[in-house]
Protein backbone atom coordinates (compact mmCIF):
# COMPACT_ATOMS: atom_id res chain seq x y z
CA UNK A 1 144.77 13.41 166.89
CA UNK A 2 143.58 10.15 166.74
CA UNK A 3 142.09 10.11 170.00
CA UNK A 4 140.42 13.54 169.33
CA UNK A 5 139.26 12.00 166.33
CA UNK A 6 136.97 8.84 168.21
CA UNK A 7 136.02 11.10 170.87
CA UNK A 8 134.48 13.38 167.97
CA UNK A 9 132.99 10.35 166.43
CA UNK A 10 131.37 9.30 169.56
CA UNK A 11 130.05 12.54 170.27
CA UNK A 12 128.09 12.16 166.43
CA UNK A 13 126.58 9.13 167.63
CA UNK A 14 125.43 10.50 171.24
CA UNK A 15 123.87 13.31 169.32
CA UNK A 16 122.35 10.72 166.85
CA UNK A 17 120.85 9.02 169.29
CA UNK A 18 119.54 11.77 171.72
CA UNK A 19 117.84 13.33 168.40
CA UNK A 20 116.37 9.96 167.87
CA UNK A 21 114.89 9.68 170.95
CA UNK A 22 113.46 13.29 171.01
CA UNK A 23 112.16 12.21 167.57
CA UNK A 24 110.17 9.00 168.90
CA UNK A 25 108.87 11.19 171.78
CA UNK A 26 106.97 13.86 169.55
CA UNK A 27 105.98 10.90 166.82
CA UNK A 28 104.06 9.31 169.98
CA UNK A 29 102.91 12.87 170.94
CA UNK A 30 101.78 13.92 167.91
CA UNK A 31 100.69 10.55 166.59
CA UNK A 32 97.35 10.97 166.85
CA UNK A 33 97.30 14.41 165.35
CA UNK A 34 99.17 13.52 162.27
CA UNK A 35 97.15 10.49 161.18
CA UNK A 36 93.58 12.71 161.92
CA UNK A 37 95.12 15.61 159.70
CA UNK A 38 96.25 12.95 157.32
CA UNK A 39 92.69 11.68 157.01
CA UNK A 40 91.62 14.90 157.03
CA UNK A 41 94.39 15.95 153.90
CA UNK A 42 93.08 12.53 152.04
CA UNK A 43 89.57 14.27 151.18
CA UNK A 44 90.83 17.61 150.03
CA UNK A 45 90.52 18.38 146.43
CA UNK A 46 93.73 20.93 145.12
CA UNK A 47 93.12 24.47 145.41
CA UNK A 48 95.84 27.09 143.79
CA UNK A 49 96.25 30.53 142.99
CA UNK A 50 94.06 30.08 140.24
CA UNK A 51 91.13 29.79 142.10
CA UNK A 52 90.68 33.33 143.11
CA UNK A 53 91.66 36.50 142.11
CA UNK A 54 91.61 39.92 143.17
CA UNK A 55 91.03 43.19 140.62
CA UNK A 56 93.56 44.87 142.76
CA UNK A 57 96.77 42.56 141.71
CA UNK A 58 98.28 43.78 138.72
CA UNK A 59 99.62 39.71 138.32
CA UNK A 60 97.92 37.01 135.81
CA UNK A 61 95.92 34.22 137.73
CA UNK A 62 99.19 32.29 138.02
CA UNK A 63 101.03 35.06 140.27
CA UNK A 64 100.88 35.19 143.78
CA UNK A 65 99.16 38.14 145.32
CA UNK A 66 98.81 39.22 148.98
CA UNK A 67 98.12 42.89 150.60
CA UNK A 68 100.57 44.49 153.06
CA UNK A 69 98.90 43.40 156.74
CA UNK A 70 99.20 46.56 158.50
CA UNK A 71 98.47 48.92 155.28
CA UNK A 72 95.12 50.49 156.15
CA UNK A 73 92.46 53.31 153.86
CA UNK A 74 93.87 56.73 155.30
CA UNK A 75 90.69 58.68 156.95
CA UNK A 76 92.29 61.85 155.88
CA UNK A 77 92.41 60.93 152.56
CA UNK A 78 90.00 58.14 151.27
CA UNK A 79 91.00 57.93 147.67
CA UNK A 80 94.74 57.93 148.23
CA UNK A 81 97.43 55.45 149.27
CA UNK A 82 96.94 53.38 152.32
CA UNK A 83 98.79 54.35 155.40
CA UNK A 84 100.43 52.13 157.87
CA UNK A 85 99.89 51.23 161.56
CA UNK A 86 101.96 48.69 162.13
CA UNK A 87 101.16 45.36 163.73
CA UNK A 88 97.46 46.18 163.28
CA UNK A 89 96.43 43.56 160.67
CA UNK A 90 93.43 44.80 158.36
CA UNK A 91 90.95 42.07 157.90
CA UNK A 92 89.76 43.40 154.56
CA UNK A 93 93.11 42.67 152.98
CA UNK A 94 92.96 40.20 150.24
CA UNK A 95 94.47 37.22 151.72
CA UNK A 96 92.95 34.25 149.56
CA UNK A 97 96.30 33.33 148.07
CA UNK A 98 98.08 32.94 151.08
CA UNK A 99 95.29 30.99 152.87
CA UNK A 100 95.59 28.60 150.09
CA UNK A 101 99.72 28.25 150.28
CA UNK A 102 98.78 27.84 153.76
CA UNK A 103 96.51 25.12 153.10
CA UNK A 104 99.05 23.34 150.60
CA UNK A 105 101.27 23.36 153.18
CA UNK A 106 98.83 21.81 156.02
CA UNK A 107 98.32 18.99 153.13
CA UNK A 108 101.70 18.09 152.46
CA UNK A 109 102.99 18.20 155.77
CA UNK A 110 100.48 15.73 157.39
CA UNK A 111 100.10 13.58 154.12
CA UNK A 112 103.70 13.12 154.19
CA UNK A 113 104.19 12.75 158.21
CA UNK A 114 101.78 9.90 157.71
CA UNK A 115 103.79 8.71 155.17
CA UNK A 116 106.60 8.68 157.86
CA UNK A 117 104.72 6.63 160.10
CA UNK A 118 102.91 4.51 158.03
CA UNK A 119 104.89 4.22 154.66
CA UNK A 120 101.39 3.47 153.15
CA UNK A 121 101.67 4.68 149.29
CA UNK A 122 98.46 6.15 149.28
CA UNK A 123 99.52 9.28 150.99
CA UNK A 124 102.31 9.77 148.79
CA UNK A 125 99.50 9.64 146.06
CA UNK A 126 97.58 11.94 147.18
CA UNK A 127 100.20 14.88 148.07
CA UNK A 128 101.18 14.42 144.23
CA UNK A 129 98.23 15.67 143.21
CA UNK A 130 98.31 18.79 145.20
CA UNK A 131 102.43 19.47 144.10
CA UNK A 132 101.41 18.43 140.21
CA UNK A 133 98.35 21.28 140.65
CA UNK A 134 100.67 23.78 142.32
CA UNK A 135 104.00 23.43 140.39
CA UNK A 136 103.00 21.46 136.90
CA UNK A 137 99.68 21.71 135.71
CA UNK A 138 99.74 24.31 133.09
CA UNK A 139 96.13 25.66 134.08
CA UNK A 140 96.69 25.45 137.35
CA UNK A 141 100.30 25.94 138.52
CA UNK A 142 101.57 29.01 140.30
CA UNK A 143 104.64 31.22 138.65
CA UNK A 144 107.86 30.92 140.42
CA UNK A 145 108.01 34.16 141.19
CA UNK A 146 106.64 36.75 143.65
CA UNK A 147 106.21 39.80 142.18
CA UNK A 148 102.96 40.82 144.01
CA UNK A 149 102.89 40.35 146.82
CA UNK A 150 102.16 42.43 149.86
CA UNK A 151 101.24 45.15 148.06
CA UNK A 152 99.63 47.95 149.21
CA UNK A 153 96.29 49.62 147.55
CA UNK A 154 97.52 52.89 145.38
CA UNK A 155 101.10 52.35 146.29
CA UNK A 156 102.59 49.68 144.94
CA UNK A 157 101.43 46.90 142.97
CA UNK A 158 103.88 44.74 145.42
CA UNK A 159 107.05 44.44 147.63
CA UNK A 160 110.35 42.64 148.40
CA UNK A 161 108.79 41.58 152.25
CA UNK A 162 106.69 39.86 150.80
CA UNK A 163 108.74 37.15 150.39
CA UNK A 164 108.05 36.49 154.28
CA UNK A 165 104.56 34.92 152.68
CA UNK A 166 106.50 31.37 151.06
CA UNK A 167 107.74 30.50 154.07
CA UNK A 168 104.45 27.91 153.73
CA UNK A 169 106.37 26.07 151.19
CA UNK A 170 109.13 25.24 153.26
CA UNK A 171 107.33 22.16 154.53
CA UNK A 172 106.26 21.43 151.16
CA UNK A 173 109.44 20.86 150.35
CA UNK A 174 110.60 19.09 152.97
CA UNK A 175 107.25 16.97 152.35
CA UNK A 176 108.37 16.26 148.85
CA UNK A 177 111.89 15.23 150.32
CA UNK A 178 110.39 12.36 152.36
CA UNK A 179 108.13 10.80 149.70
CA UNK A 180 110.32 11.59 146.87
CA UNK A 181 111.67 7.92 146.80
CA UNK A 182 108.77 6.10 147.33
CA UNK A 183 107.90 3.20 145.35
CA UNK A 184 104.90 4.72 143.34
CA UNK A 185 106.38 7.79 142.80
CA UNK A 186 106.97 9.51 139.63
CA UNK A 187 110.49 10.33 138.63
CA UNK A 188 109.50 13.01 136.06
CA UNK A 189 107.03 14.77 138.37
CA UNK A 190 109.59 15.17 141.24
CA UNK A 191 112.01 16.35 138.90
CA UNK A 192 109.39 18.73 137.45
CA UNK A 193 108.83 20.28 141.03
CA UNK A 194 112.16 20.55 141.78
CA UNK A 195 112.62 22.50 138.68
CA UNK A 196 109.81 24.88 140.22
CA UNK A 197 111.88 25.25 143.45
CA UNK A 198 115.12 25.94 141.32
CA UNK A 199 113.26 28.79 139.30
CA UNK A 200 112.10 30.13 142.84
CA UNK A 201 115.61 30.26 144.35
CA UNK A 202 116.89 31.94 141.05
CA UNK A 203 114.33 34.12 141.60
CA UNK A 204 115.07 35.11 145.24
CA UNK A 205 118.48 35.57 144.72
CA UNK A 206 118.85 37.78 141.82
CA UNK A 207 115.25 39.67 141.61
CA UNK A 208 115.54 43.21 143.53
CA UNK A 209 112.71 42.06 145.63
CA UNK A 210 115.00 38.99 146.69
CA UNK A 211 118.09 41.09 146.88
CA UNK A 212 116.17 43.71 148.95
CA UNK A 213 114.62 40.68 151.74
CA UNK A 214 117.80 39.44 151.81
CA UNK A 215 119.38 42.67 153.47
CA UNK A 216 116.26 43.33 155.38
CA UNK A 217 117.91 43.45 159.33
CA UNK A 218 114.86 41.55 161.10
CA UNK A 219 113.21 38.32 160.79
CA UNK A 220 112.64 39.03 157.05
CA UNK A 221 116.03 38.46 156.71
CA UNK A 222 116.11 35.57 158.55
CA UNK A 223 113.33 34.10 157.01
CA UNK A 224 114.96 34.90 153.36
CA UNK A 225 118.13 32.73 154.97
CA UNK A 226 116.07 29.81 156.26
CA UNK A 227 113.62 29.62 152.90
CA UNK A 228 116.56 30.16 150.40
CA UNK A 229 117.89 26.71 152.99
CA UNK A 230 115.10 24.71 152.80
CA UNK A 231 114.51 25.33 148.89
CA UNK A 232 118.04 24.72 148.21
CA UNK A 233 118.60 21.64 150.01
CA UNK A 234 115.46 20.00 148.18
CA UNK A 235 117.74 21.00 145.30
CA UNK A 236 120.99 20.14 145.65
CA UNK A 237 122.12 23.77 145.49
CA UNK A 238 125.29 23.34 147.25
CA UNK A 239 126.79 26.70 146.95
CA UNK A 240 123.30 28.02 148.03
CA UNK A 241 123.58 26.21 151.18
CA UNK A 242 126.97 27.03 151.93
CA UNK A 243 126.15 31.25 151.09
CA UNK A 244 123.03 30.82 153.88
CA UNK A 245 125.40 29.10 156.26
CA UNK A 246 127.86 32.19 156.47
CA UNK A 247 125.12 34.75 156.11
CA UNK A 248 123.96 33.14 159.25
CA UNK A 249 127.63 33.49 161.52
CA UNK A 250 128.40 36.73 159.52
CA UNK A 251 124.90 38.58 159.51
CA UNK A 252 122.09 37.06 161.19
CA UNK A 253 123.38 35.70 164.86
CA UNK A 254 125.72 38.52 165.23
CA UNK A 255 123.67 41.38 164.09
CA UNK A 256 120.57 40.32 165.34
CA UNK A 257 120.83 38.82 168.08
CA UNK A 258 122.35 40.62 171.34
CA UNK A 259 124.68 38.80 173.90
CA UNK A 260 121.76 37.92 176.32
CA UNK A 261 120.45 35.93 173.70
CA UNK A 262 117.80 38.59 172.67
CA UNK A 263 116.30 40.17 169.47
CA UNK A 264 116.40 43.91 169.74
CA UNK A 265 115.19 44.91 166.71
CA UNK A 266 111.97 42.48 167.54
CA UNK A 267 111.67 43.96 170.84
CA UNK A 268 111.26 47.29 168.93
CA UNK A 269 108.36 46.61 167.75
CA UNK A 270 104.66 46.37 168.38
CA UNK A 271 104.78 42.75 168.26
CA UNK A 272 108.21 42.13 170.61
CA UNK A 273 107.30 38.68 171.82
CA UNK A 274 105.20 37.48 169.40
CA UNK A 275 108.35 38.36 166.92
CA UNK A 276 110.78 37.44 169.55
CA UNK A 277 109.56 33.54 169.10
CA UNK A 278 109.23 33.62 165.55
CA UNK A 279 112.70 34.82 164.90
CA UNK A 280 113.96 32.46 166.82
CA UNK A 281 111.66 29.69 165.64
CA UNK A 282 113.39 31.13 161.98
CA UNK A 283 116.84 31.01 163.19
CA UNK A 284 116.58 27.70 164.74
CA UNK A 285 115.40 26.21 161.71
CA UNK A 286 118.26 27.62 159.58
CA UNK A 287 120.38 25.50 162.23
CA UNK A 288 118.58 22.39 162.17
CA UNK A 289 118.43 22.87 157.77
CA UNK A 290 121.94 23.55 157.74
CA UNK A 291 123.99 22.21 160.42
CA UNK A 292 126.61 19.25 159.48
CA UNK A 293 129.42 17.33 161.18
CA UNK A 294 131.96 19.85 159.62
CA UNK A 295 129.91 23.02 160.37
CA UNK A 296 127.31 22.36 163.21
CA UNK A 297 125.34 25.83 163.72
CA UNK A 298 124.04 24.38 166.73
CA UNK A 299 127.49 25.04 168.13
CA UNK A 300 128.56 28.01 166.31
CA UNK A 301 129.77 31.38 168.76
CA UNK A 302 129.20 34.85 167.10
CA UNK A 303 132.31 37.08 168.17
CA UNK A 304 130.84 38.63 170.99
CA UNK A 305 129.38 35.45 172.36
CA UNK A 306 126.04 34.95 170.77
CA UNK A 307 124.60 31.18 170.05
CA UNK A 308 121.70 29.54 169.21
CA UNK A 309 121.41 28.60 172.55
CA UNK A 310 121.37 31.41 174.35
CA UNK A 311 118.31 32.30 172.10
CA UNK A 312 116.62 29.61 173.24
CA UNK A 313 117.63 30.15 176.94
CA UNK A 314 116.47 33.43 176.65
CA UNK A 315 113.43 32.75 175.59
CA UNK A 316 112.45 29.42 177.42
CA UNK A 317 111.19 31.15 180.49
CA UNK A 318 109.29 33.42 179.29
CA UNK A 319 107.40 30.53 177.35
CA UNK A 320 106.85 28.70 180.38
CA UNK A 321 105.16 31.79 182.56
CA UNK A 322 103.98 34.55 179.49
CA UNK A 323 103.51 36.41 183.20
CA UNK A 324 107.15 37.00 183.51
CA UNK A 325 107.41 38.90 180.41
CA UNK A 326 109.25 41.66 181.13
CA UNK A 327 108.30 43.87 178.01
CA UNK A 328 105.39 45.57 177.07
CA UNK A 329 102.54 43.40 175.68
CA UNK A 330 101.79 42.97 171.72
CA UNK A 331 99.16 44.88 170.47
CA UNK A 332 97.05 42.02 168.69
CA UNK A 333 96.88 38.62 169.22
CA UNK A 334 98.72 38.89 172.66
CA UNK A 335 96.67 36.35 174.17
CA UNK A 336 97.12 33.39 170.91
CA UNK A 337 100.69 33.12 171.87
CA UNK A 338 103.00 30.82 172.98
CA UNK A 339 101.93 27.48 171.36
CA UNK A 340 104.00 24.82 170.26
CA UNK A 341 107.22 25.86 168.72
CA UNK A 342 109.77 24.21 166.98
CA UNK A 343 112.53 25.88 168.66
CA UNK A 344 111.84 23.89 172.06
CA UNK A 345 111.36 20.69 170.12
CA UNK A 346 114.70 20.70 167.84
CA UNK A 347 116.86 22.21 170.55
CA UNK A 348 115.80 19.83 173.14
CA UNK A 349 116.90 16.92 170.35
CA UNK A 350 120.08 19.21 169.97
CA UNK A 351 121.11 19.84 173.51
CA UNK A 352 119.50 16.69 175.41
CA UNK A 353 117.29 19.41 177.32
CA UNK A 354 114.21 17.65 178.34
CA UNK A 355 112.29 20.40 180.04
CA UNK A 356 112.59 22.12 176.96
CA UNK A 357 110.56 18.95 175.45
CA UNK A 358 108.11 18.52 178.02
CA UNK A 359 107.30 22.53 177.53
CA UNK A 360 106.78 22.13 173.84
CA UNK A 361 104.62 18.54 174.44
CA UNK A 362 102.33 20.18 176.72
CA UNK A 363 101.75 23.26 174.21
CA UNK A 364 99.18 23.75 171.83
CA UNK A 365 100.02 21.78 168.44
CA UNK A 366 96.89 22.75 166.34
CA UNK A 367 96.87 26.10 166.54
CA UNK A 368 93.52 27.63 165.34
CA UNK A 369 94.13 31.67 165.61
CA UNK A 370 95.15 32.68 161.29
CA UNK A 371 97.53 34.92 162.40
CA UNK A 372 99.14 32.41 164.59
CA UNK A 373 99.63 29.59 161.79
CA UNK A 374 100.74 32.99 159.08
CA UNK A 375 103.77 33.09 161.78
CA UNK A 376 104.28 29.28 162.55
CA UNK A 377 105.75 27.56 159.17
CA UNK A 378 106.91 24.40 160.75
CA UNK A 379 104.12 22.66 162.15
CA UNK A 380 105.27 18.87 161.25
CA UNK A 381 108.38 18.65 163.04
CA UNK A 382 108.71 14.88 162.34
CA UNK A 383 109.59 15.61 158.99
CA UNK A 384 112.49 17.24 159.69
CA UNK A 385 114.37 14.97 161.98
């Protein structure tokens, strides 16, 4: 026991260290990047929900409103409820909320990667004025709550999937995690936000809308698992965090994914690889949240054989030559995809694979395409090392 015991220590550290070294490589890769977008984040004045509106949301200017993407007017019938034609985004949806979350996020995530780098104060400044705007400033400050959002025009005034649209604060709060104990930081405001974020999760996990994500069988309910993660862990929410940890070897890996490391259900759609990669990108973040020395996820076997890895394997080739693709194409944005996603950065920490680095150095990091960035939360992956 004893001996099983060192050799599991020792196996920590060699994990430790390969992580560390993956984590050097993309600060030196991304270097650059980070302290540009950082400058770049320095000049921007806060912009919240408040700041637009639309006469469609049946919200106050604190609630968060967004449209359904693929809900377009029906020919047949002008006046009536939208119809649907899925993966077919309509560009006349109001989308000036979710731009702005996006935004928020771009902020915090390269004002506090610079942090990271730099430990100069006065990007931890600066992010606090965008959190204080977004989570604290009475006349400013968004609801914890997401009651409208993705709704579609004479249908419904919103819907449970949209829940999918926070996934931009995820690396707000991880931001917030790596200033939090800076030295000009202010207790009262951190515990303020986190307050926000504890609203939010009480939110998602007792609202119908939450409840209904939460049992949704595709990467909406993967994505309610790896943003109910990320908002707990800022929080401390320890039975949160140990709930998403078995919904992930009881539900997700299992019933998602198939034994050749595939997502059916993505490969359904009209979307298959665009959704293949960001399930995975999902699922490989709920490891990388989650994942301790007593309960790695990394490691974890479904019943009928299905791990994180084999995800990744799966998916890795078809990365490296789109050409080999053997499914039918997506039906927008085909062309915008792959760029550079987490799940070849954090795995290749995770399982010492360094072709799987050297794919996701050479990709593109600065995406440009919206609907690329809407599906690509984690963009700062130094953060969350």
């Amino acid at each position: 026991m004893r001996v099983l015991s060192i050799l599991f220590y020792l196996f920590l550290i060699d994990t430790a260290l390969a992580q560390q070294t993956v984590k050097q490589q993309a600060i030196e890769t991304l270097r650059k990047q980070i302290l540009t977008q950082a400058d770049w984040a320095m000049q921007q004045a806060p912009v919240t929900v408040t700041a637009s509106s639309s006469s469609r949301s049946q919200g106050t200017i604190h609630d968060f409103y967004s449209e359904g993407d693929y809900w377009w007017p029906d020919p047949a019938n002008p006046d009536g409820p939208y119809i649907q034609k899925d993966g077919m985004t309509n560009p006349d949806n109001f989308v000036a909320h979710r731009l702005a979350m996006i935004r928020f996020s771009k902020i915090i995530g390269a004002l506090s990667s610079a942090y990271v780098l730099t430990n100069n104060p006065r990007y931890v400044t600066h992010a606090f004025n965008h959190l204080q705007a977004w989570f604290v400033n009475p006349a400013t400050k968004m609801n914890p709550s997401l009651l409208y959002a993705q709704a579609i025009t004479r249908k419904v005034s919103g819907r449970g999937i949209g829940i999918i649209d926070t996934i931009h604060l995820m690396e707000v709060a991880q931001g917030l995690s790596k200033i939090e104990h800076a030295a000009n930081t202010n207790k009262q405001l951190v515990a303020d936000i986190k307050n926000w974020f504890a609203e939010y999760l009480n939110w998602l996990t007792t609202h119908p809308y939450g409840k209904e994500e939460m049992e949704a069988k595709n990467n909406h309910g993967t994505c309610w698992v790896m943003q109910v993660a990320s908002f707990a862990k800022l929080t401390d929410k320890q039975n949160l965090l140990e709930f998403c940890r078995n919904r992930y070897k009881t539900v997700l890996l299992p019933k998602q994914m198939a034994v050749d490391g595939s997502f059916p259900l993505e490969l359904n759609r009209t979307k298959p690889y665009g959704y293949s990669l960001f399930n995975l990108d999902a699922m490989v973040m709920i490891c990388q949240i989650l994942s301790t020395a007593q309960d790695n996820l990394w490691e974890y076997k479904a019943p009928e054989g299905q791990t994180i890895r084999k995800g990744i394997e799966f998916m890795y080739p078809y990365v490296a030559d789109k050409s080999k693709w053997p499914f039918k194409e997506d039906v927008m944005y085909w062309p915008n995809w792959p760029v550079a996603h987490p799940f070849l950065v954090f795995g290749a920490a995770e399982f010492q694979q360094n072709h799987w680095f050297q794919l996701w150095k050479n990709l593109e990091h600065n995406p440009t395409t919206e609907e690329v960035i809407r599906n690509l939360p984690i963009r700062n992956p130094i953060i969350w090392f």
